[in-house]
C-alpha atoms as a PDB file:
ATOM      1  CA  UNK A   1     -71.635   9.324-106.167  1.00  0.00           C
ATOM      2  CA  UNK A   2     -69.822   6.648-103.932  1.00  0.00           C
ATOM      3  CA  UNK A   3     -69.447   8.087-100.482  1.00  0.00           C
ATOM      4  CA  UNK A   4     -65.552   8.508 -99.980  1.00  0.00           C
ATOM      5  CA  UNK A   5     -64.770   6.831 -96.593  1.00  0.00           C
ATOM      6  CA  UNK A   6     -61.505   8.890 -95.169  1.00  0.00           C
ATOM      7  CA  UNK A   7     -59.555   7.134 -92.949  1.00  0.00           C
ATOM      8  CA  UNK A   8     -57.067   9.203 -90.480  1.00  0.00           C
ATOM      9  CA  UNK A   9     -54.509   7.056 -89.078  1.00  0.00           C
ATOM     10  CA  UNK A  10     -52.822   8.124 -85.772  1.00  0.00           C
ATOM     11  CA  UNK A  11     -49.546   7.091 -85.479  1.00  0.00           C
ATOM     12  CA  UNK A  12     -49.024   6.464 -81.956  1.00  0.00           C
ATOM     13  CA  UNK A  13     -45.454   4.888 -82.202  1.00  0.00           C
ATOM     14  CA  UNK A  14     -44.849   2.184 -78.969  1.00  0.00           C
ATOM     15  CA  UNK A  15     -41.396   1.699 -78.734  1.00  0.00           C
ATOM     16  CA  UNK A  16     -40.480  -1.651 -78.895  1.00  0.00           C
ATOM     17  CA  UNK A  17     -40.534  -3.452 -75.968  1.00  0.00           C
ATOM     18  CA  UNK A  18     -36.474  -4.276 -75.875  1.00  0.00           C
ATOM     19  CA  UNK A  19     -35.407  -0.641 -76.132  1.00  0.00           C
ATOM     20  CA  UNK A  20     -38.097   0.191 -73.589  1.00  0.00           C
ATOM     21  CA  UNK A  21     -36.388  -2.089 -70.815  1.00  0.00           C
ATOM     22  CA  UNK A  22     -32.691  -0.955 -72.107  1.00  0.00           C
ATOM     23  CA  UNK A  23     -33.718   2.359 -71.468  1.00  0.00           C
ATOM     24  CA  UNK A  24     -35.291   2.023 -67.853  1.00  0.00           C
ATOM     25  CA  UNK A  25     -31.991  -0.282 -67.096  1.00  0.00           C
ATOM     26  CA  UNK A  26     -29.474   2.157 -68.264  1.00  0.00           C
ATOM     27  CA  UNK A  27     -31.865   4.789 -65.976  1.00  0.00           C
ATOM     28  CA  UNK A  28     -31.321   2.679 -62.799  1.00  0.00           C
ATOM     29  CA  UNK A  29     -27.585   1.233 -63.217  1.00  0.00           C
ATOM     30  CA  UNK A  30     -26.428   3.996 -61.063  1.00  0.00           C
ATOM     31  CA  UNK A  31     -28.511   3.465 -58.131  1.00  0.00           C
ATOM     32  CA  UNK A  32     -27.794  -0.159 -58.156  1.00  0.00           C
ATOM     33  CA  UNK A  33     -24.066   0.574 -58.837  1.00  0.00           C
ATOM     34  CA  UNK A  34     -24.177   2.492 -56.008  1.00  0.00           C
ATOM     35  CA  UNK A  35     -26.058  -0.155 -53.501  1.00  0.00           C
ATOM     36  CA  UNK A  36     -24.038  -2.855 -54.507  1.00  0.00           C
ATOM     37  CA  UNK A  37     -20.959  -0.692 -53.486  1.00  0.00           C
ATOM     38  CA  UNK A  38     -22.130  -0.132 -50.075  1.00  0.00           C
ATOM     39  CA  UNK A  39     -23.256  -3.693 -50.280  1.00  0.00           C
ATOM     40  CA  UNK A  40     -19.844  -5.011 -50.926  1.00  0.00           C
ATOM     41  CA  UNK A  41     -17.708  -1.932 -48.102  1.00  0.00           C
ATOM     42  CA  UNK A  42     -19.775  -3.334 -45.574  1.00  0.00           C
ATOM     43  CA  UNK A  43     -19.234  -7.327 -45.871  1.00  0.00           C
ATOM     44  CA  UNK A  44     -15.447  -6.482 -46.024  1.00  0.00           C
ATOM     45  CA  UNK A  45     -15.684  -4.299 -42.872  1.00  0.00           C
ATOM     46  CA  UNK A  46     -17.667  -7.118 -41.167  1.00  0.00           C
ATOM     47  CA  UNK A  47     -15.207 -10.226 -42.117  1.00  0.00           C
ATOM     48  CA  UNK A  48     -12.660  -7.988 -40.554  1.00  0.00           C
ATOM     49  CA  UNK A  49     -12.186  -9.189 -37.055  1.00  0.00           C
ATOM     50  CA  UNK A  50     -10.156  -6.245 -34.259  1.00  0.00           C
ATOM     51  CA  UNK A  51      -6.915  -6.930 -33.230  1.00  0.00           C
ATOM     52  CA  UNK A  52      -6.305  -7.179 -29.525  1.00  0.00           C
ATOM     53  CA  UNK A  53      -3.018  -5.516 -28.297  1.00  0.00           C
ATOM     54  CA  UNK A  54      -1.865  -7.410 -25.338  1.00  0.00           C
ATOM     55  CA  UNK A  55      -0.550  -4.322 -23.839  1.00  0.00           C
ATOM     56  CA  UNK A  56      -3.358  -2.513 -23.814  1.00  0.00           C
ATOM     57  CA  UNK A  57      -6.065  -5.262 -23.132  1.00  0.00           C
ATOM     58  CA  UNK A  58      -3.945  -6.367 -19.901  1.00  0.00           C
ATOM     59  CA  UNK A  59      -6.092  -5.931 -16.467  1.00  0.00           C
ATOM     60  CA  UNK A  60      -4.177  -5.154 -13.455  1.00  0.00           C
ATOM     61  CA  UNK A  61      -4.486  -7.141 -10.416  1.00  0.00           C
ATOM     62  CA  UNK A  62      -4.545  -5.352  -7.057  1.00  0.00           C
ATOM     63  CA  UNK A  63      -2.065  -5.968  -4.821  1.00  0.00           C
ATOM     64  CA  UNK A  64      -2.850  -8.257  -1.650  1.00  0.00           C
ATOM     65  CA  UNK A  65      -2.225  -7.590   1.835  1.00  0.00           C
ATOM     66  CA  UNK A  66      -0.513 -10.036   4.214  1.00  0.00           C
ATOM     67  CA  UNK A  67      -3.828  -9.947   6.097  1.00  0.00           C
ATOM     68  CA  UNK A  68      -5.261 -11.855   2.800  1.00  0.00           C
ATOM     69  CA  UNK A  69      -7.586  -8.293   1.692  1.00  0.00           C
ATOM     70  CA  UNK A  70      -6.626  -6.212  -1.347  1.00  0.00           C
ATOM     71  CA  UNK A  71      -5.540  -3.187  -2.115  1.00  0.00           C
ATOM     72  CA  UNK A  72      -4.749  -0.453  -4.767  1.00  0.00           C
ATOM     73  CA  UNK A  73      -1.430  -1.373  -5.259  1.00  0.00           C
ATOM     74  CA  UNK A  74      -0.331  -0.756  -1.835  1.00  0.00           C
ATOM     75  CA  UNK A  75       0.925  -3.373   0.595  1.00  0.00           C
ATOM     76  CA  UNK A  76       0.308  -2.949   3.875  1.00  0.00           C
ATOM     77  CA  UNK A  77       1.531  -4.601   7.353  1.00  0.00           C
ATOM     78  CA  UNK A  78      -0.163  -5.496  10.707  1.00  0.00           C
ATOM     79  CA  UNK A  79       2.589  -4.324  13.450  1.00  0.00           C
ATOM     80  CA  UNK A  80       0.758  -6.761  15.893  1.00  0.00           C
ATOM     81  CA  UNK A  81       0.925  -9.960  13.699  1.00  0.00           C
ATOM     82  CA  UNK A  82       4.439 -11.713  14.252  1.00  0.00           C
ATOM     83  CA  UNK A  83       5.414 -11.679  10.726  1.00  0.00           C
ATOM     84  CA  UNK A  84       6.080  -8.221  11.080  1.00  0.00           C
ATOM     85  CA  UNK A  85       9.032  -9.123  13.746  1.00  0.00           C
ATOM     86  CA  UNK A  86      11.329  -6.682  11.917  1.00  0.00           C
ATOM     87  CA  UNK A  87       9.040  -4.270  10.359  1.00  0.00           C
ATOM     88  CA  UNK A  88       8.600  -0.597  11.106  1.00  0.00           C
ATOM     89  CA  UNK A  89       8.020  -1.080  15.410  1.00  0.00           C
ATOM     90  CA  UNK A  90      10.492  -4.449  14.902  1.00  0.00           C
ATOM     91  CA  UNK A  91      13.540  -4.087  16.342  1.00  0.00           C
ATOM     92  CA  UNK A  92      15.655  -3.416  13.304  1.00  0.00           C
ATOM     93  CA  UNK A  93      12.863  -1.287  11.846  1.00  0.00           C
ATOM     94  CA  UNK A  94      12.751   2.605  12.550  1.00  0.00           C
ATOM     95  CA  UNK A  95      12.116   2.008  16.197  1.00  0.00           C
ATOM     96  CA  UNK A  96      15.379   0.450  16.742  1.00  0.00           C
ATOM     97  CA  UNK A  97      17.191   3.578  17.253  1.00  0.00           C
ATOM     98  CA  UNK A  98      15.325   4.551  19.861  1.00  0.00           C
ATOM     99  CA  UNK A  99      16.124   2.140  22.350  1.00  0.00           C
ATOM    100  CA  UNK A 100      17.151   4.410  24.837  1.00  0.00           C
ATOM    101  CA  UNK A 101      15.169   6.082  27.246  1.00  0.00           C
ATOM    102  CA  UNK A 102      16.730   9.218  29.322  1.00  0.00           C
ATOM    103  CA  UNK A 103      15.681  10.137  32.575  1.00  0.00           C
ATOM    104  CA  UNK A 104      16.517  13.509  34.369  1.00  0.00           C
ATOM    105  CA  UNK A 105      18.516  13.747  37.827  1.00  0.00           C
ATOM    106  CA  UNK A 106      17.859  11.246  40.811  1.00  0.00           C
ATOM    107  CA  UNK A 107      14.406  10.552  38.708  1.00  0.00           C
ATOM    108  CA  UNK A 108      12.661   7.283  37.505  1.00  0.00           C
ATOM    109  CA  UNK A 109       9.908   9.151  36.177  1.00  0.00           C
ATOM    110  CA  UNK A 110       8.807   8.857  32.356  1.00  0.00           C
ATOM    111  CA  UNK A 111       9.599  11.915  30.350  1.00  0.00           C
ATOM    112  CA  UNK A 112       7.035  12.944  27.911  1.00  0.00           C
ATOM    113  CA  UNK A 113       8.659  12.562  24.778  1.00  0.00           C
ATOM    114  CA  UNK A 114       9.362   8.892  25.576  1.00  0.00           C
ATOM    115  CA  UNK A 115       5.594   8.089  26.222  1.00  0.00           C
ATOM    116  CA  UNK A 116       4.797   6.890  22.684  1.00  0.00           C
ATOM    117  CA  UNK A 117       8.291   5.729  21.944  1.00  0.00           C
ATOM    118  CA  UNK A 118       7.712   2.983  24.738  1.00  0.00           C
ATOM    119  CA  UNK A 119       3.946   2.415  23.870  1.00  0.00           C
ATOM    120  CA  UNK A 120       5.193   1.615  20.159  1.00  0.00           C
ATOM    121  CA  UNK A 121       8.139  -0.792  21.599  1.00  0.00           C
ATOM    122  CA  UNK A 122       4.897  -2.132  24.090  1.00  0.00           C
ATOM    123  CA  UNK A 123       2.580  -2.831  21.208  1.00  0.00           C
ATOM    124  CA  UNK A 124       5.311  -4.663  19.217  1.00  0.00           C
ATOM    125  CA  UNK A 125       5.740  -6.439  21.994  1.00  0.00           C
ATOM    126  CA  UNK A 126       2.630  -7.309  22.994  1.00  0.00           C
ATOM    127  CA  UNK A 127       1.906  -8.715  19.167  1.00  0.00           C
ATOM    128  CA  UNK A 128       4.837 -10.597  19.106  1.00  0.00           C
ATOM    129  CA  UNK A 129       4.801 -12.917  23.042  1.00  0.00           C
ATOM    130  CA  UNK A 130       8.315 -15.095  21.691  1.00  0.00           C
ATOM    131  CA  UNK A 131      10.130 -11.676  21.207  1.00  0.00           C
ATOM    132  CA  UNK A 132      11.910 -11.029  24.826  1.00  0.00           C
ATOM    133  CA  UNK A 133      13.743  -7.903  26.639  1.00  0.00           C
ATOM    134  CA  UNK A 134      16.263  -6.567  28.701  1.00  0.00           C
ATOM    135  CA  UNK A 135      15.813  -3.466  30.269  1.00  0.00           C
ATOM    136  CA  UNK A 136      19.025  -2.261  31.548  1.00  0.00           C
ATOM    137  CA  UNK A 137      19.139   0.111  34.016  1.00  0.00           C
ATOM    138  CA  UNK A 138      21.888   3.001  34.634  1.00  0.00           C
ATOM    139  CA  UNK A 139      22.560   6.009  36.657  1.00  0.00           C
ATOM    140  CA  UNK A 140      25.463   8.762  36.476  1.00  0.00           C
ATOM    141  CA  UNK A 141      28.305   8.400  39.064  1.00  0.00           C
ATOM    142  CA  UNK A 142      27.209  11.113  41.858  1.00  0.00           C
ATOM    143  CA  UNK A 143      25.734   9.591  44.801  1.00  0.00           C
ATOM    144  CA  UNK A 144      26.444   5.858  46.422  1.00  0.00           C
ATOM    145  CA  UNK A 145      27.294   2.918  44.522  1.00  0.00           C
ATOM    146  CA  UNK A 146      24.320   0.734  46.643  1.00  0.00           C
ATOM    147  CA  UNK A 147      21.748   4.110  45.810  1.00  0.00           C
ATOM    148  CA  UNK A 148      22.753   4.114  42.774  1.00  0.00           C
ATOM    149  CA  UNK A 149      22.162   0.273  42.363  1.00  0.00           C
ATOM    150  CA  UNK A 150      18.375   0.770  43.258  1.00  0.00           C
ATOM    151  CA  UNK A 151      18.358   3.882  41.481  1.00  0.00           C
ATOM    152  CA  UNK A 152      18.941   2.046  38.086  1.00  0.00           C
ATOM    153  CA  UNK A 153      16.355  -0.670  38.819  1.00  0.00           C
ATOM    154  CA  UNK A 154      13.428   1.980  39.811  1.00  0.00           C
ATOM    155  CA  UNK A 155      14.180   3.103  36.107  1.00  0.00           C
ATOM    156  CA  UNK A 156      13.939  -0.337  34.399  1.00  0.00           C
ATOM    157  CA  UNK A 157      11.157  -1.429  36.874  1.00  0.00           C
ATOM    158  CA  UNK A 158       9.359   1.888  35.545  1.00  0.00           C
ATOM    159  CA  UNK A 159       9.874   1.178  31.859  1.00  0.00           C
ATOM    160  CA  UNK A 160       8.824  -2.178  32.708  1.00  0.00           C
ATOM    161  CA  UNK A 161       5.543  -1.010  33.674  1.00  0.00           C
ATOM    162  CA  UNK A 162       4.475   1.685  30.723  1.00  0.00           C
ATOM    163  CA  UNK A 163       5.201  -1.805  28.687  1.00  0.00           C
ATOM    164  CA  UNK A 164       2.697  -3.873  30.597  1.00  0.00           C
ATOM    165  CA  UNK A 165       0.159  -0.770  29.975  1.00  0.00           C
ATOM    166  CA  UNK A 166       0.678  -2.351  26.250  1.00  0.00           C
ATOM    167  CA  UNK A 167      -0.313  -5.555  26.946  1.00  0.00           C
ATOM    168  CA  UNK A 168       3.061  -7.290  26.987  1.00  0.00           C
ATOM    169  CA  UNK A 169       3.893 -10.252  29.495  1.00  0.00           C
ATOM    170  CA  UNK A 170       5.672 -10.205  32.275  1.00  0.00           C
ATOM    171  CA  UNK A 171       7.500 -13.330  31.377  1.00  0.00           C
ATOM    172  CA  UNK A 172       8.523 -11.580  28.226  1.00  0.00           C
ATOM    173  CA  UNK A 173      10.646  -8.983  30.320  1.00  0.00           C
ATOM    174  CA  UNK A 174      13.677  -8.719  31.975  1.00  0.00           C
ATOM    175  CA  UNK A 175      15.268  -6.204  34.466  1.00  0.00           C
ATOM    176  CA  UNK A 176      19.056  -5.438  35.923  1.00  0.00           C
ATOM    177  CA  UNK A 177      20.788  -2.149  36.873  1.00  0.00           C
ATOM    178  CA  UNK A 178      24.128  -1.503  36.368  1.00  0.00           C
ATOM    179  CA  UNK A 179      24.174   2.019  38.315  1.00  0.00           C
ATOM    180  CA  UNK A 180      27.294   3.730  36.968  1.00  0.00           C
ATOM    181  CA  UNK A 181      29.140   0.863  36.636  1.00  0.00           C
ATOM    182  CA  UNK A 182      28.373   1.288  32.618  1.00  0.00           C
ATOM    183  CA  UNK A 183      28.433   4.784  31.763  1.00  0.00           C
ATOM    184  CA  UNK A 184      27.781   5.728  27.784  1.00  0.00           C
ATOM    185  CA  UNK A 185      29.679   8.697  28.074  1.00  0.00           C
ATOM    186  CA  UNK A 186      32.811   9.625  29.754  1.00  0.00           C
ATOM    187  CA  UNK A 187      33.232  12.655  32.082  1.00  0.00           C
ATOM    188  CA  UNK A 188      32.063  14.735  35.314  1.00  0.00           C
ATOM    189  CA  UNK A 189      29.912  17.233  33.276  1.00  0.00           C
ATOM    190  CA  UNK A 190      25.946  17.731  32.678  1.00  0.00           C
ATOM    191  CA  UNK A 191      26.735  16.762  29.288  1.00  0.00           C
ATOM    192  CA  UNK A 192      28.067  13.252  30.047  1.00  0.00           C
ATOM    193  CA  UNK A 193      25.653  12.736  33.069  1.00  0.00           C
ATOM    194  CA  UNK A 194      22.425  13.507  30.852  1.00  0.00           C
ATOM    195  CA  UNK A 195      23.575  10.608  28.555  1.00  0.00           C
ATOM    196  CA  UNK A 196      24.446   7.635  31.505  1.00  0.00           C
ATOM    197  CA  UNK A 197      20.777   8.366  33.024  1.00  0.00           C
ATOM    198  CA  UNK A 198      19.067   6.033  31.266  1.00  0.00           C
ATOM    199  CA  UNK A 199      17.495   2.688  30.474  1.00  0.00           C
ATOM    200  CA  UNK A 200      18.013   0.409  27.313  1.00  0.00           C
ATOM    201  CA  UNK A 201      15.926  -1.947  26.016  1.00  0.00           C
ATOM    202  CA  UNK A 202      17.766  -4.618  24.699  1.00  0.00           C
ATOM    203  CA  UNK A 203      15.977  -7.191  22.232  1.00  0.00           C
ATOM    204  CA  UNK A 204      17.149 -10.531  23.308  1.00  0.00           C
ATOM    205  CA  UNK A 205      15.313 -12.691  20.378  1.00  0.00           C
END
C-alpha cells in the first residue's frame, strides 16, 4: 500500500497590505485631526498682533518745579527766589492784608502776634533786594504833636529792625511818622485809638 501523505493546510489569512494601512489611517485621523487643529488656533493667535489704546498706554509726566526738580504733580514755589514777587509772602499774595502792625498805648514794642507776620514780610524781603518799603509811622491824638512825632518813628524804627533780623537791607527800607496827623479811624474812644496806633508797611515797587 502507497503511504497516503496528508497535508493540513493552515489558513493564516494576512490581510492585504492596502486595507492594513487604511485601517491604521482611519485609527489615527482623529489624533491628527485634532493636532492639526491646535496647529492651525495657534498660528492665527500668533499673526495677531495687540492693539495699543492710546489712552491707556499714555505715561504721565511729573510736574516740574520752578527750582528745575520734579514733582508728583504738585508745583511748588521758593518764597526767597524773586520770581515769586507776588506769591503767597508777595505783596499781593495772602500777606498783603496784613500790612498793618498795631501797637498798644505810648508803646513801640512788638506785640506777639505780629512776630511772624513781620518775619514773613522780612524773609520776602530779604529774597527779593529790588522790592523797597515804607514804614509809616502813626500814633493816636492824646499827648503832644512833637511827642507824638517821635512816638510814630520809635514804631517804624522798631519794625524796621525785626526786618533786618530777616536779613533785609537797610537801603531797601524807608521810615516817616505821621503822629496823628493820619488817623485810620475817626473819634476820641479806645476803639478808634487802638486802630491809629500803628505802623504800615507800604510796598513801594
Amino acid at each position: 500500500m502507497g503511504a497516503v501523505l496528508e497535508v493540513t493546510c493552515h489558513n493564516t489569512e494576512h490581510p492585504p497590505a492596502g486595507r492594513a494601512e487604511e485601517r491604521q489611517l482611519k485609527q489615527k485621523s482623529p489624533v491628527v485631526m485634532a493636532v492639526l487643529m491646535v496647529a492651525a488656533l495657534l498660528a492665527a493667535c500668533g499673526s495677531k498682533k495687540p492693539t495699543e489704546n492710546p489712552a491707556e498706554t499714555a505715561t504721565a509726566v511729573p510736574a516740574t518745579t520752578e527750582s528745575g526738580t520734579q514733582s508728583a504733580g504738585i508745583a511748588t514755589v521758593d518764597a526767597s527766589s524773586s520770581t515769586a514777587g507776588q506769591g503767597a509772602l508777595g505783596p499781593d499774595g495772602p500777606l498783603g492784608s496784613q500790612r498793618v502792625i498795631y501797637f498798644d498805648f505810648d508803646s513801640s514794642e512788638i506785640r506777639n502776634e505780629y512776630v511772624d507776620v513781620l518775619a514773613a514780610h522780612g524773609r520776602f524781603l530779604a529774597g527779593n533786594a529790588n522790592v523797597r518799603v515804607r514804614l509809616e509811622g502813626h500814633t493816636d491824638e492824646r499827648g503832644s504833636r512833637e511827642y507824638n512825632i517821635g512816638l510814630g518813628e520809635r514804631r517804624a524804627q522798631t519794625v524796621k529792625r525785626a526786618l533786618a533780623l530777616q536779613g533785609v537791607q537797610d537801603a531797601q527800607i524807608a521810615t516817616v511818622s505821621y503822629g496823628e496827623e493820619r488817623p485810620a479811624a475817626a473819634g476820641s474812644d479806645e476803639n478808634a485809638y487802638s486802630k491809629n496806633r500803628r505802623v504800615e508797611i507800604v510796598y513801594i515797587n
